[in-house]
Protein backbone atom coordinates (compact mmCIF):
# COMPACT_ATOMS: atom_id res chain seq x y z
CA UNK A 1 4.44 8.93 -32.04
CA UNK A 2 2.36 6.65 -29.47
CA UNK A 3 4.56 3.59 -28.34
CA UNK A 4 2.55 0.11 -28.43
CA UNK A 5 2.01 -1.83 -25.31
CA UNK A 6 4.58 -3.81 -26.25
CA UNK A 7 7.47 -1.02 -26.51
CA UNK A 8 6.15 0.64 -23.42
CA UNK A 9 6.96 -2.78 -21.59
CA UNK A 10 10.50 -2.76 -22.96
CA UNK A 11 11.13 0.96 -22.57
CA UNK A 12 10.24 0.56 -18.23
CA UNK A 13 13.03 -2.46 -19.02
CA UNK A 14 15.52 -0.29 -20.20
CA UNK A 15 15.38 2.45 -18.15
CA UNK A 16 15.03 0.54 -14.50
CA UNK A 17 17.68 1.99 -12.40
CA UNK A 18 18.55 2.20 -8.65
CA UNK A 19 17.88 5.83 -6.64
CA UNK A 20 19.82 6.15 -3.65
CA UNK A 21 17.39 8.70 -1.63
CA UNK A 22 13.94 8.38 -1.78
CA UNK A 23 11.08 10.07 -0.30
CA UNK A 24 7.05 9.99 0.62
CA UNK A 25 4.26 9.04 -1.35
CA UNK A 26 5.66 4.90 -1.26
CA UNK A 27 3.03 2.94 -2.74
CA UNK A 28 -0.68 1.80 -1.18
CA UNK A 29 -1.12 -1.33 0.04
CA UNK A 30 -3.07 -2.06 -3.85
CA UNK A 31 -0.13 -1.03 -5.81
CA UNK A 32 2.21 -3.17 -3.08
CA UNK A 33 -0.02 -6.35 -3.90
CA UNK A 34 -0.29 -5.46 -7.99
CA UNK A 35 4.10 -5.59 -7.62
CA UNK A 36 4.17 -8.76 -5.60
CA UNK A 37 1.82 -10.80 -8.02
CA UNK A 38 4.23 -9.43 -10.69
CA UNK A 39 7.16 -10.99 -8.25
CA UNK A 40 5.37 -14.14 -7.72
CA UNK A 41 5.46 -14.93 -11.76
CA UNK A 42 9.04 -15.55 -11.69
CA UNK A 43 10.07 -19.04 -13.08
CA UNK A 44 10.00 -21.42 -10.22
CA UNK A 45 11.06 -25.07 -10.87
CA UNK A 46 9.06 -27.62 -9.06
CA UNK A 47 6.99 -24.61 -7.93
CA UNK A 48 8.56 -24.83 -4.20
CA UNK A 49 7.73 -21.50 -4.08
CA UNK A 50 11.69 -20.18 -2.39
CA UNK A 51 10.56 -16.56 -2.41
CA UNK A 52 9.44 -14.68 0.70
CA UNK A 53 8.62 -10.92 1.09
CA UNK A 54 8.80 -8.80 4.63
CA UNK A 55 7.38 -5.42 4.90
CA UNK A 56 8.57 -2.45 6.87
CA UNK A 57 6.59 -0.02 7.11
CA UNK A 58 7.16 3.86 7.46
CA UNK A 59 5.88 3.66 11.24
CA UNK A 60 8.10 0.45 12.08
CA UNK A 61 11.68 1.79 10.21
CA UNK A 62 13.70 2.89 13.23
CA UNK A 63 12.60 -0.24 15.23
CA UNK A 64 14.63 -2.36 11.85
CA UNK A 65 16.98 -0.11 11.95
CA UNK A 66 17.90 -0.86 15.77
CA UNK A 67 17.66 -4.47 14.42
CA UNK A 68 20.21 -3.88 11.83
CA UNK A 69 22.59 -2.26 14.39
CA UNK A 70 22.30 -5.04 16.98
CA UNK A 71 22.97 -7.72 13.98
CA UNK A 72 26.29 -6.29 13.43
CA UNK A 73 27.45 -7.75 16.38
CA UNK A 74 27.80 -11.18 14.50
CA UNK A 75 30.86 -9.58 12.71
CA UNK A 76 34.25 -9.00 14.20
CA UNK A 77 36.02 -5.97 14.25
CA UNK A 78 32.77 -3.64 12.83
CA UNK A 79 33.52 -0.03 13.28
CA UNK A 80 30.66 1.66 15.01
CA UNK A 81 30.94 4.69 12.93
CA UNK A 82 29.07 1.58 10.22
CA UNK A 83 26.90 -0.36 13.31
CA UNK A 84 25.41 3.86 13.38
CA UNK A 85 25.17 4.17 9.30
CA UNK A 86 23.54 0.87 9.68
CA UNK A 87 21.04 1.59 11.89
CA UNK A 88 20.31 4.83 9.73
CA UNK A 89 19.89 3.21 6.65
CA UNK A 90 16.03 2.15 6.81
CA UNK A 91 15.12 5.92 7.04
CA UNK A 92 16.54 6.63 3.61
CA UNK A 93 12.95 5.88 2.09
CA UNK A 94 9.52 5.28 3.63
CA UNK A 95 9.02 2.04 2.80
CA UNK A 96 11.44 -1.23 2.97
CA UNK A 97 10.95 -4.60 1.58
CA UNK A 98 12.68 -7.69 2.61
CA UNK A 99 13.47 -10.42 -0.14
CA UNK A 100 13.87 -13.78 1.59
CA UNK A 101 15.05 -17.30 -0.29
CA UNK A 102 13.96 -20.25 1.97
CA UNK A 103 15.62 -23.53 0.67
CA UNK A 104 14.51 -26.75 -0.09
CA UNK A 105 16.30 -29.68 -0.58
CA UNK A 106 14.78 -30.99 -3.64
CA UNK A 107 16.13 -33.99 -6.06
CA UNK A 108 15.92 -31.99 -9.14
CA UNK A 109 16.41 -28.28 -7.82
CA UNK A 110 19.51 -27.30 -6.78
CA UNK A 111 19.74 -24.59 -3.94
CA UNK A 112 21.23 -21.99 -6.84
CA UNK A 113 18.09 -22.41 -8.85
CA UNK A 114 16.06 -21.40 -5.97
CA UNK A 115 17.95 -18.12 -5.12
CA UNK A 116 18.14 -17.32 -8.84
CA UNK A 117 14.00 -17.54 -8.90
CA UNK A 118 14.55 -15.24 -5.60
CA UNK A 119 16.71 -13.18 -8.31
CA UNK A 120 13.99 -12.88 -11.15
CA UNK A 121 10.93 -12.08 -8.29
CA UNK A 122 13.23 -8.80 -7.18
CA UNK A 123 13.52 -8.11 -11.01
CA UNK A 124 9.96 -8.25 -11.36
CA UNK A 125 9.02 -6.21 -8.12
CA UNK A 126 11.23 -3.23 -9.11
CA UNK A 127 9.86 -3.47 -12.88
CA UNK A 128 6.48 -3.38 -11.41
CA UNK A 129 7.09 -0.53 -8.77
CA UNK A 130 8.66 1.22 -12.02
CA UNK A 131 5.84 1.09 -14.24
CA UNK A 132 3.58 2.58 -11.43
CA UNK A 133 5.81 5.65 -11.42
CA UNK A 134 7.85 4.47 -7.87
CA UNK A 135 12.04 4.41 -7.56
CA UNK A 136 13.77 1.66 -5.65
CA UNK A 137 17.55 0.41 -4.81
CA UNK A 138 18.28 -3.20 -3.97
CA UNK A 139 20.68 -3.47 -1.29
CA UNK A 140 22.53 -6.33 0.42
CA UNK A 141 25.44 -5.42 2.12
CA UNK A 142 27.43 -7.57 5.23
CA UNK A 143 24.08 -7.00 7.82
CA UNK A 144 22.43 -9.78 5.66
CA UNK A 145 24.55 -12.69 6.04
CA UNK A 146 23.44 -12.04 9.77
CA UNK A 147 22.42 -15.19 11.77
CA UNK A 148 20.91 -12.62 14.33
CA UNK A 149 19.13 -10.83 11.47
CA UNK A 150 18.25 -14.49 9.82
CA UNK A 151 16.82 -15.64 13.40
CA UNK A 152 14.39 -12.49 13.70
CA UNK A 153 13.14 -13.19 10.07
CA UNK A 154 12.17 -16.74 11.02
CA UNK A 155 14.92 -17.70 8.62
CA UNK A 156 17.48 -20.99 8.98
CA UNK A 157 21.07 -20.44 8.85
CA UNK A 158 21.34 -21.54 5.37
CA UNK A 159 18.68 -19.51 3.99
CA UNK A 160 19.14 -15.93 2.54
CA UNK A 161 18.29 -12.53 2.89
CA UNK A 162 18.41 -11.70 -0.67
CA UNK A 163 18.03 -8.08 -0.74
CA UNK A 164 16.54 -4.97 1.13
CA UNK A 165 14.34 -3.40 -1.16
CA UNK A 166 14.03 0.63 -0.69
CA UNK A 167 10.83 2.04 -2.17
CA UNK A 168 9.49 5.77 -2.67
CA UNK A 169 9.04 8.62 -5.32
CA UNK A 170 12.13 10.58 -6.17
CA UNK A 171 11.70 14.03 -7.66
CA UNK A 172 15.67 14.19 -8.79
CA UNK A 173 15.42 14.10 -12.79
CA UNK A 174 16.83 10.64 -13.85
CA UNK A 175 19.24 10.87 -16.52
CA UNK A 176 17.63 8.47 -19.80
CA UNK A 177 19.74 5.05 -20.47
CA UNK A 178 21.44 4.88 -23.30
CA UNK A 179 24.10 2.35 -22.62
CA UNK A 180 22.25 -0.84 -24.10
CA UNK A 181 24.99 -1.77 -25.90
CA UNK A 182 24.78 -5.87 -26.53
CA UNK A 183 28.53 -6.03 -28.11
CA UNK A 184 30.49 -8.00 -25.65
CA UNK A 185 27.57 -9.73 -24.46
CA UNK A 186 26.62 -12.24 -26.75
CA UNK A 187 27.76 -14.54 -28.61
CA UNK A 188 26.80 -17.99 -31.45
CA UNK A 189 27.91 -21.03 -29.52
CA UNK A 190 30.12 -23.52 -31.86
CA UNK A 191 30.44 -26.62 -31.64
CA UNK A 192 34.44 -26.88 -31.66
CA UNK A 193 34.87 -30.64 -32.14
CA UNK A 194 32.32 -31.07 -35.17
CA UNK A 195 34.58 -27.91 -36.93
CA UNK A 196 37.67 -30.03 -36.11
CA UNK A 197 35.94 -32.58 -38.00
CA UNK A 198 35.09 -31.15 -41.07
């Protein structure tokens, strides 16, 4: 049976999941751009526009990865058996993505709404990656509440490093989804004082 458009959207939904280890091809620099306009559609209020994307390339990962390392230092007590693991992390795929929320103090948009559109960009980006036959992870982890790390991004205290996005091809078979379950998950708001009433 041919799936629609429609269920072929929902079916890249469904199965999206996170791969730990990834490897060469990453995508070109046109499939890059076709999963950042998909980012960029996110809902946005006041269209301050919080989201900002950093790419490291294959070429430039071990020069992050130092980065990473030396960041740790803002932490007390790190073990350097992590500062090491840290500075090995960027070479666990060929290409890394940086998701940045830059704030704005705005009357009617609070500083949550504007990492939450951060939030639905990501979403968007790994969808997109997804339906072009890519495998990503989002990771935060302690490095990103770095001020050193912040400071190198051209990022203000306050702001956030929302996620370090891993991308590459995987050839390990990905078990299908199957728990979609919704039971637990939703319920029918009532309104308690209007049943009190009757």
């Amino acid at each position: 049976m041919t799936l629609s458009s429609v269920d072929l959207i929902h079916e890249n939904m469904l199965q999206r999941q996170s791969v730990g280890l990834l490897a060469d091809p990453a995508p070109n620099k046109q499939q890059l751009d076709r999963a950042f306009q998909a980012a960029l559609t996110a809902p946005d209020h006041h269209r301050l526009k919080p989201t900002r994307f950093v790419i490291v390339s294959e070429e430039k990962r071990q020069e992050f990865g130092h980065l990473l390392s030396q960041s740790m230092a803002d932490f007390e007590d790190i073990d350097p058996a992590q500062v090491e693991r840290v500075r090995a992390h960027p070479l666990r795929a060929p290409l890394l993505v940086l998701a940045l929320t830059e704030l704005t103090d705005h009357p009617k948009v609070p500083h949550y709404e504007q990492i939450l559109s951060t939030g639905a960009a990501v979403q968007n980006f790994l969808l997109s990656l997804q339906s072009q036959g890519f495998s990503t992870i989002w990771r935060t982890g302690a490095v990103v509440e770095s001020n050193t790390l912040k400071k190198a991004l051209g990022l203000q205290v306050r702001d956030y490093i929302s996620g370090i996005i891993y991308i590459g091809t995987t050839d390990k078979a990905l078990q299908h989804r199957t728990d979609h379950s919704v039971e637990g998950h939703i319920s029918i708001w009532q309104n308690d004082t209007d049943l009190e009433a009757k």
